[in-house]
Protein backbone atom coordinates (compact mmCIF):
# COMPACT_ATOMS: atom_id res chain seq x y z
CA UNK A 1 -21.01 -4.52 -27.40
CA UNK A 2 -17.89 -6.97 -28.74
CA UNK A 3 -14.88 -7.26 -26.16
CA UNK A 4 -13.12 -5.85 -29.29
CA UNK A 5 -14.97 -2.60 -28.98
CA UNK A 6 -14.44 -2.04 -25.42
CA UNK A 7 -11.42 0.51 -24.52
CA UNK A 8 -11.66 0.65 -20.87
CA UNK A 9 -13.63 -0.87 -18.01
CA UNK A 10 -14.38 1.27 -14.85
CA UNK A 11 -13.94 -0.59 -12.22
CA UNK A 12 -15.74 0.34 -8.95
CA UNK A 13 -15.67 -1.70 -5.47
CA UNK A 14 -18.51 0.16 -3.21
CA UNK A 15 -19.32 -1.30 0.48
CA UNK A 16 -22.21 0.45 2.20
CA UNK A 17 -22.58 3.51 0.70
CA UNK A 18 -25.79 3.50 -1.80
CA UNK A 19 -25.65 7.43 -1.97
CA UNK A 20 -21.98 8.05 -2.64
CA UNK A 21 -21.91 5.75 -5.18
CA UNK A 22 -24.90 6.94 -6.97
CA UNK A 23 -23.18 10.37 -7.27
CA UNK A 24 -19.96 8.32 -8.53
CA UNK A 25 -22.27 6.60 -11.14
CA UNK A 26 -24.11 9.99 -12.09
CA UNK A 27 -20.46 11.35 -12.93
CA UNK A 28 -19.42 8.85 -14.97
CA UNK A 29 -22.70 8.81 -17.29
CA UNK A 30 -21.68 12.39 -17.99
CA UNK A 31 -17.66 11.39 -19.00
CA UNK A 32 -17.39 13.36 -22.30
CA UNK A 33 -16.00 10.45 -23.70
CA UNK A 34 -18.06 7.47 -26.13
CA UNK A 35 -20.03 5.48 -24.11
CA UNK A 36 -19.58 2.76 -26.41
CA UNK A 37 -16.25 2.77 -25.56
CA UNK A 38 -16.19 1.74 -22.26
CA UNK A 39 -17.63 -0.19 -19.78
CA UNK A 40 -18.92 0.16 -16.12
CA UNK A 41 -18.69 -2.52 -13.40
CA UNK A 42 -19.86 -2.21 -9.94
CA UNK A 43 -18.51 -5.14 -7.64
CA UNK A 44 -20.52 -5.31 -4.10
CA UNK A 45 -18.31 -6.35 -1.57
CA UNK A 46 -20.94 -8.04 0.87
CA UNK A 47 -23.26 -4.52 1.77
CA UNK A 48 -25.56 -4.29 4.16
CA UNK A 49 -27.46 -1.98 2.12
CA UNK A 50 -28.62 -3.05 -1.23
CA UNK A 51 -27.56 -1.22 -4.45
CA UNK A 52 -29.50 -2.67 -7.08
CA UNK A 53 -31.81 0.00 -7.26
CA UNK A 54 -29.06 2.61 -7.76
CA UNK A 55 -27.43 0.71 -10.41
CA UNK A 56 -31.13 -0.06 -12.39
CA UNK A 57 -30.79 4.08 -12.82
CA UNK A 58 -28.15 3.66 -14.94
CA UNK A 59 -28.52 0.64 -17.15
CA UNK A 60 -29.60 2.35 -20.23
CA UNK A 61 -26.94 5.40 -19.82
CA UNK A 62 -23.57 3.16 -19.73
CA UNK A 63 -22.96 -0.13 -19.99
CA UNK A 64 -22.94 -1.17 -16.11
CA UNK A 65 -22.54 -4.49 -14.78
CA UNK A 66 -23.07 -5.14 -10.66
CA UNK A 67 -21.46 -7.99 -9.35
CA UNK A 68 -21.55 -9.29 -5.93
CA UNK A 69 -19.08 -10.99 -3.25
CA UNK A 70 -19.27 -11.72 0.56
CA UNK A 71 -17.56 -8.81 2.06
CA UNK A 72 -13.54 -9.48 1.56
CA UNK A 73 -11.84 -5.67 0.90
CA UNK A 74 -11.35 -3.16 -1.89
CA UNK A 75 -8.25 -5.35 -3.09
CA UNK A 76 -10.57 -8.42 -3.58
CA UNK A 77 -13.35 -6.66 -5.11
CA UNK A 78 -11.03 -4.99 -7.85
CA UNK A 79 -9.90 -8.24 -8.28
CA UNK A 80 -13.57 -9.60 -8.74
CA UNK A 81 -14.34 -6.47 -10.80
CA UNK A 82 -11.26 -7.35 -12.86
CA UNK A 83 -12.12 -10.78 -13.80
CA UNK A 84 -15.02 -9.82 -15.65
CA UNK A 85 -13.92 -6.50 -17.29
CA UNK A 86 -13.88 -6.95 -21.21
CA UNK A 87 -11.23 -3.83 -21.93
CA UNK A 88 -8.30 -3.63 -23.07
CA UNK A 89 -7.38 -0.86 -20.04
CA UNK A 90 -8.50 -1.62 -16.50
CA UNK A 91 -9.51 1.79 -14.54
CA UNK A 92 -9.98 2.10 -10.72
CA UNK A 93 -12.03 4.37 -9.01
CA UNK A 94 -14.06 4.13 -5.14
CA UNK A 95 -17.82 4.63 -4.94
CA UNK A 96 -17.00 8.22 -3.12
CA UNK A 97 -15.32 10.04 -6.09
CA UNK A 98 -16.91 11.71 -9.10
CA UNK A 99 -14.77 11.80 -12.32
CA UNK A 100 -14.32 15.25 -14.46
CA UNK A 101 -15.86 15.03 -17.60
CA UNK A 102 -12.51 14.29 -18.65
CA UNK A 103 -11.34 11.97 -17.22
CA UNK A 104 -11.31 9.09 -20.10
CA UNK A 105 -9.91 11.30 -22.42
CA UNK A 106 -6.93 11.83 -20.41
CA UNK A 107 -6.27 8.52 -19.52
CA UNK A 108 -6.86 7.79 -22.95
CA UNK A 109 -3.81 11.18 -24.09
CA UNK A 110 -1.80 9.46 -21.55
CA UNK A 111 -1.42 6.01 -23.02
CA UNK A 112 -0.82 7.60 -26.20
CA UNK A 113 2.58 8.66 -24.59
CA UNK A 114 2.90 5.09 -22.82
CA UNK A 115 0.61 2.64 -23.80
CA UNK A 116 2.14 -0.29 -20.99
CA UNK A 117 2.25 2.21 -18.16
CA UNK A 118 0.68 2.25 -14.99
CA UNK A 119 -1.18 6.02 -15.14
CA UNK A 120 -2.40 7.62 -11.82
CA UNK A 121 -4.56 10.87 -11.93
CA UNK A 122 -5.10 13.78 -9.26
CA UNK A 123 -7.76 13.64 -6.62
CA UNK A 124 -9.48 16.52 -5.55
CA UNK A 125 -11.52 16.75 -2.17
CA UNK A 126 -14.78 17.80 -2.18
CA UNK A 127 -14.94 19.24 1.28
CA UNK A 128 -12.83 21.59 1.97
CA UNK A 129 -14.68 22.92 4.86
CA UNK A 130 -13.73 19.58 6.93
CA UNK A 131 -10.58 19.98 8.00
CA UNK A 132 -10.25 16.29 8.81
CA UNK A 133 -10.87 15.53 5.07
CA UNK A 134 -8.92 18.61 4.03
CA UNK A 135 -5.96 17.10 6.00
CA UNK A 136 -6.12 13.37 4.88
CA UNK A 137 -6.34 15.10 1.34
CA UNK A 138 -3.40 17.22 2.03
CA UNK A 139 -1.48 13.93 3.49
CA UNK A 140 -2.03 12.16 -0.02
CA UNK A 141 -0.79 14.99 -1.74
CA UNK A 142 2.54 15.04 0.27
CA UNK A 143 3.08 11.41 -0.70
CA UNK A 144 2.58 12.71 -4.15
CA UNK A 145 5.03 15.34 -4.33
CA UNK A 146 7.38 13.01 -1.93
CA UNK A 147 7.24 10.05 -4.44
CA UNK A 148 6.19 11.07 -7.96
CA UNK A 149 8.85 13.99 -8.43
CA UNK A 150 9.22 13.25 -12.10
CA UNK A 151 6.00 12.34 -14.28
CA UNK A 152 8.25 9.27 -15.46
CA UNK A 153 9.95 8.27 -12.84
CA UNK A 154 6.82 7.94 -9.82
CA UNK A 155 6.11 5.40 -7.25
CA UNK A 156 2.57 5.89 -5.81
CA UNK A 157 -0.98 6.31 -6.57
CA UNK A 158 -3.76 5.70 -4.96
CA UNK A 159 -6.17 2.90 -6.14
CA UNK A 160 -9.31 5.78 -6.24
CA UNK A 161 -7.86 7.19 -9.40
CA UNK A 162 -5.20 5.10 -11.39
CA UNK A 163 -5.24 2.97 -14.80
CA UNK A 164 -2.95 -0.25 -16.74
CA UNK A 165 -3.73 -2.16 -19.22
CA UNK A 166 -5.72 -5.82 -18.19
CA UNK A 167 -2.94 -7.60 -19.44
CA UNK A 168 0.01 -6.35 -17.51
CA UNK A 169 -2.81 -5.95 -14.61
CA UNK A 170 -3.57 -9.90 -14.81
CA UNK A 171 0.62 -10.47 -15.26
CA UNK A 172 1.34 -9.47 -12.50
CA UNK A 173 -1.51 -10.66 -10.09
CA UNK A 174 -3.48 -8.05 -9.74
CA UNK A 175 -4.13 -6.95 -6.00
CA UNK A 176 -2.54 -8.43 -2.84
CA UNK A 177 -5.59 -10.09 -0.94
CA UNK A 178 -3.26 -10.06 2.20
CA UNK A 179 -4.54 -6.80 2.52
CA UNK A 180 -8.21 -6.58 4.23
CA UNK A 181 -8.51 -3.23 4.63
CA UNK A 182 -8.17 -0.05 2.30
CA UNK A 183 -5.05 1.22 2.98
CA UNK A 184 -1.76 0.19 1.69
CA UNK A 185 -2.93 -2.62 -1.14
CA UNK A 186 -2.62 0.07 -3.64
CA UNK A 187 0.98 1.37 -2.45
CA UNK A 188 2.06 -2.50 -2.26
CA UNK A 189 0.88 -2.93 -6.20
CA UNK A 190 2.67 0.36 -7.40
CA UNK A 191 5.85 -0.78 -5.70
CA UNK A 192 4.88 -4.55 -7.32
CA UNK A 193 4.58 -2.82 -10.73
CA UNK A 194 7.99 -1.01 -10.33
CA UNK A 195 9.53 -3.96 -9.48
CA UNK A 196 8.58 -5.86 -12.85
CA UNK A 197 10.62 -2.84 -14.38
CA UNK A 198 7.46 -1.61 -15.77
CA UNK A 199 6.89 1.99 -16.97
CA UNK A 200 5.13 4.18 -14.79
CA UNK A 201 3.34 8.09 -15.52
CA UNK A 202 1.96 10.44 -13.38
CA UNK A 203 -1.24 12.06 -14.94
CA UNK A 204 -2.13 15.23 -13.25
CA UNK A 205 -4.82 16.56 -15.57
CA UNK A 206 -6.62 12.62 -14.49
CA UNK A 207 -9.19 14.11 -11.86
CA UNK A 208 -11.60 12.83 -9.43
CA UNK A 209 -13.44 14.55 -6.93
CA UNK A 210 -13.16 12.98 -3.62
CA UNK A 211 -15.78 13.52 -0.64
CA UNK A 212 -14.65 11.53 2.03
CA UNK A 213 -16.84 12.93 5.14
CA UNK A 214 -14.14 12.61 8.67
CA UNK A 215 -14.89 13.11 11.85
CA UNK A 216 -11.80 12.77 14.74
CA UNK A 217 -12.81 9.35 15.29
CA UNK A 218 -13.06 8.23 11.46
CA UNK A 219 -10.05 10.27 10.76
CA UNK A 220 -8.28 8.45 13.56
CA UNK A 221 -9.48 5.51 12.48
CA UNK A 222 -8.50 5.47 8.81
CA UNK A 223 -4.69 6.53 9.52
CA UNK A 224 -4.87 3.96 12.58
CA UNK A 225 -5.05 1.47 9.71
CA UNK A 226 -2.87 3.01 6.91
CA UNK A 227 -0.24 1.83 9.54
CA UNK A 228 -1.96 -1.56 9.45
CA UNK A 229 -1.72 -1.53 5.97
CA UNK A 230 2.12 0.28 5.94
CA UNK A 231 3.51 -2.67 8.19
CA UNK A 232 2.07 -4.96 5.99
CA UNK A 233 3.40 -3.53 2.66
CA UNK A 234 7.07 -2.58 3.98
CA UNK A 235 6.87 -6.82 5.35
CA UNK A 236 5.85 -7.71 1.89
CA UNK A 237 8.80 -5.65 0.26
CA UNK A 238 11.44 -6.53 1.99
CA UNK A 239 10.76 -10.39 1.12
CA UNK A 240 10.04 -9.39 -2.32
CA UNK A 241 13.56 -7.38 -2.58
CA UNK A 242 15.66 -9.56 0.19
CA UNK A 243 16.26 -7.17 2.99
CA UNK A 244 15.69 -6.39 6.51
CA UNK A 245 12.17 -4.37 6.98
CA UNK A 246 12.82 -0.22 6.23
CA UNK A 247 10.48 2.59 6.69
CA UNK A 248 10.90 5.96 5.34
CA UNK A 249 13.82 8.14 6.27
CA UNK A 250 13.58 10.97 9.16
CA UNK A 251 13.65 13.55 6.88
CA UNK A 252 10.01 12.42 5.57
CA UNK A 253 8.30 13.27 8.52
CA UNK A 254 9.76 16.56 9.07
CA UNK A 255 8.83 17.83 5.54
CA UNK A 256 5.74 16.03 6.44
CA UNK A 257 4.67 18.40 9.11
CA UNK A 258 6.34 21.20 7.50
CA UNK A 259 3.77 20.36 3.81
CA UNK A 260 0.77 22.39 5.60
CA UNK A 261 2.87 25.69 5.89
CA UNK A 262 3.81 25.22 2.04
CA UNK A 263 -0.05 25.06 1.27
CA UNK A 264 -2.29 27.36 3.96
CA UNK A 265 -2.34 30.69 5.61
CA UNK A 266 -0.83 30.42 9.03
CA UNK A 267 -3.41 29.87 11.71
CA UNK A 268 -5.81 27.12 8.94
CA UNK A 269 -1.90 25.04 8.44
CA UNK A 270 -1.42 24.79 12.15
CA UNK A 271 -4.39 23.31 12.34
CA UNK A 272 -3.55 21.08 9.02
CA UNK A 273 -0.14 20.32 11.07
CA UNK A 274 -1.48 19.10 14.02
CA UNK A 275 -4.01 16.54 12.52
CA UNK A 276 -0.94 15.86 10.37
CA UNK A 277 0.66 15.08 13.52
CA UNK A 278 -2.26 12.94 15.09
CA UNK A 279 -2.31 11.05 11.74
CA UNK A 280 1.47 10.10 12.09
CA UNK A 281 1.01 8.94 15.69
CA UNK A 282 -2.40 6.85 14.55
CA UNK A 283 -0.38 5.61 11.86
CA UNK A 284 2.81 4.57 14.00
CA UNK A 285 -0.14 3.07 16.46
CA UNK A 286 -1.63 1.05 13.55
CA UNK A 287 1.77 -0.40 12.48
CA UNK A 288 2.48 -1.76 15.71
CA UNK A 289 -0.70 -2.78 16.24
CA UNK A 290 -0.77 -4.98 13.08
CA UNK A 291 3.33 -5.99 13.59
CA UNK A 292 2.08 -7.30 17.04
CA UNK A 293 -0.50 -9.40 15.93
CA UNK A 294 1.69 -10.89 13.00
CA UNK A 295 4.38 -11.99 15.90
CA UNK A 296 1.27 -13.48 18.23
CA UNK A 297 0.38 -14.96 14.73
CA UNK A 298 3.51 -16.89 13.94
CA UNK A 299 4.17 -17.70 17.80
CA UNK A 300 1.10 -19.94 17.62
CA UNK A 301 1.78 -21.50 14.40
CA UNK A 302 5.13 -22.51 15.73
């Protein structure tokens, strides 16, 4: 396959989960889409586990590529995957989602509208009998609503399900690397993108399938450091745009807690609510957290 003949390239940081990813992998060799078309590649960001046998299953299905890096974060392993991709779109998706059928083809509709745009695509979870996963679900689909009112006009996606073209991707310098963890890299290059006044289109009909298996702890964990990964991107934007350091208004959080009622039968969103409300006060923890140990930071540089 030319670099000429190559529309978009899939590209997939996984980190310890071999089983996940092969059920990503199985989804994407069933994209109703040309599979000469686009390319697949797999960047291991330091695993314990090995994956080379789970990406041997596919070699002769798409056109995969595994590459692999000492353990650094999702933002550095996009980056890695990025490097090497051959298309003329970039696409991002995690090892734990499985793409509809059709999902190129929509990406593919929606660049048709706005070929320089930065698309980002629905996620749908996969188990909807965990209420911790229904809830951080739920949570991304408030931010949603919150910042992507107009199809035109949004602000955030999340890096599991989004698409640019290499070009604009490598213009603008890809992902921050000042951000370890997953959460918040992909919020801090949406608000990058907007800031380079480029366009921006919300593509709802752009599904994955997400199974992100929480427990309490995991689920406390995870929004422990999206406000890890929130103090770091509201730091980085207000240097970017000159200003003091803001966080969302008051009114956010109420229609926060309020989403759940909007979405569930009474008793089910009062549950939804009050991991809502557990999220918010691991998330306020997390940003702390990380503000404290950039101020211990600087103190002993100085």
């Amino acid at each position: 396959m030319s670099i000429s003949d190559v529309k978009f390239s899939i590209v997939i940081p996984s980190y310890n989960r071999p089983a996940r990813l092969e059920k990503c992998l199985t989804s994407i060799s069933n994209l109703s889409y040309p599979k000469n078309l686009f390319e697949v590649i797999v960047v291991d960001d330091g695993s314990d586990v090995p994956i080379d046998s789970v990406a041997e299953q596919f070699k002769y299905s798409v056109d995969l590529s595994l590459l692999r890096q000492s353990n650094a974060g999702p933002a550095s392993a996009r980056n890695t995957g990025a490097k090497a991709a051959k298309g003329h779109y970039l696409v991002f998706t995690d090892d734990d989602c499985e793409p509809e059928p059709s999902w190129l083809g929509e990406i593919e509709a929606a660049f048709d509208k706005i070929p320089d745009a930065l698309v980002g695509g629905y996620s749908i979870n996969a188990l909807s009998d965990n209420a911790y996963s229904t809830a951080s679900q739920l949570l991304i689909d408030y931010l949603y609503s919150y910042f992507n009112q107009s199809k035109s006009q949004s602000m955030f996606f999340t890096s599991n399900n989004f698409s640019m073209p290499r070009k604009l991707f490598e213009e603008i310098g890809g992902f921050d690397t000042n951000f370890p963890l997953a959460a918040g890299e992909d919020r801090e290059f949406c608000d990058r993108w907007t800031h380079h006044e480029l366009p921006v289109y919300y593509a709802p009909s752009m599904r994955v399938i997400h199974a992100h298996n929480l427990t309490m702890r995991s689920f406390w964990r995870q929004h422990f450091n999206y406000g890890r990964g929130a103090y770091c991107f509201h730091k980085i934007r207000s240097h970017r745009q000159n200003e003091s350091l803001k966080v969302e208004p008051v009114n956010f959080y109420i229609q926060l807690i309020a989403y759940p009622f909007l979405k569930y039968r009474a008793l089910f969103s009062l549950r939804i609510s009050m991991l809502f409300f557990i999220s918010q006060v691991a998330n306020v923890c997390g940003f702390f957290w990380e503000r404290s140990q950039n101020k211990l930071t600087s103190m002993q540089m100085h």
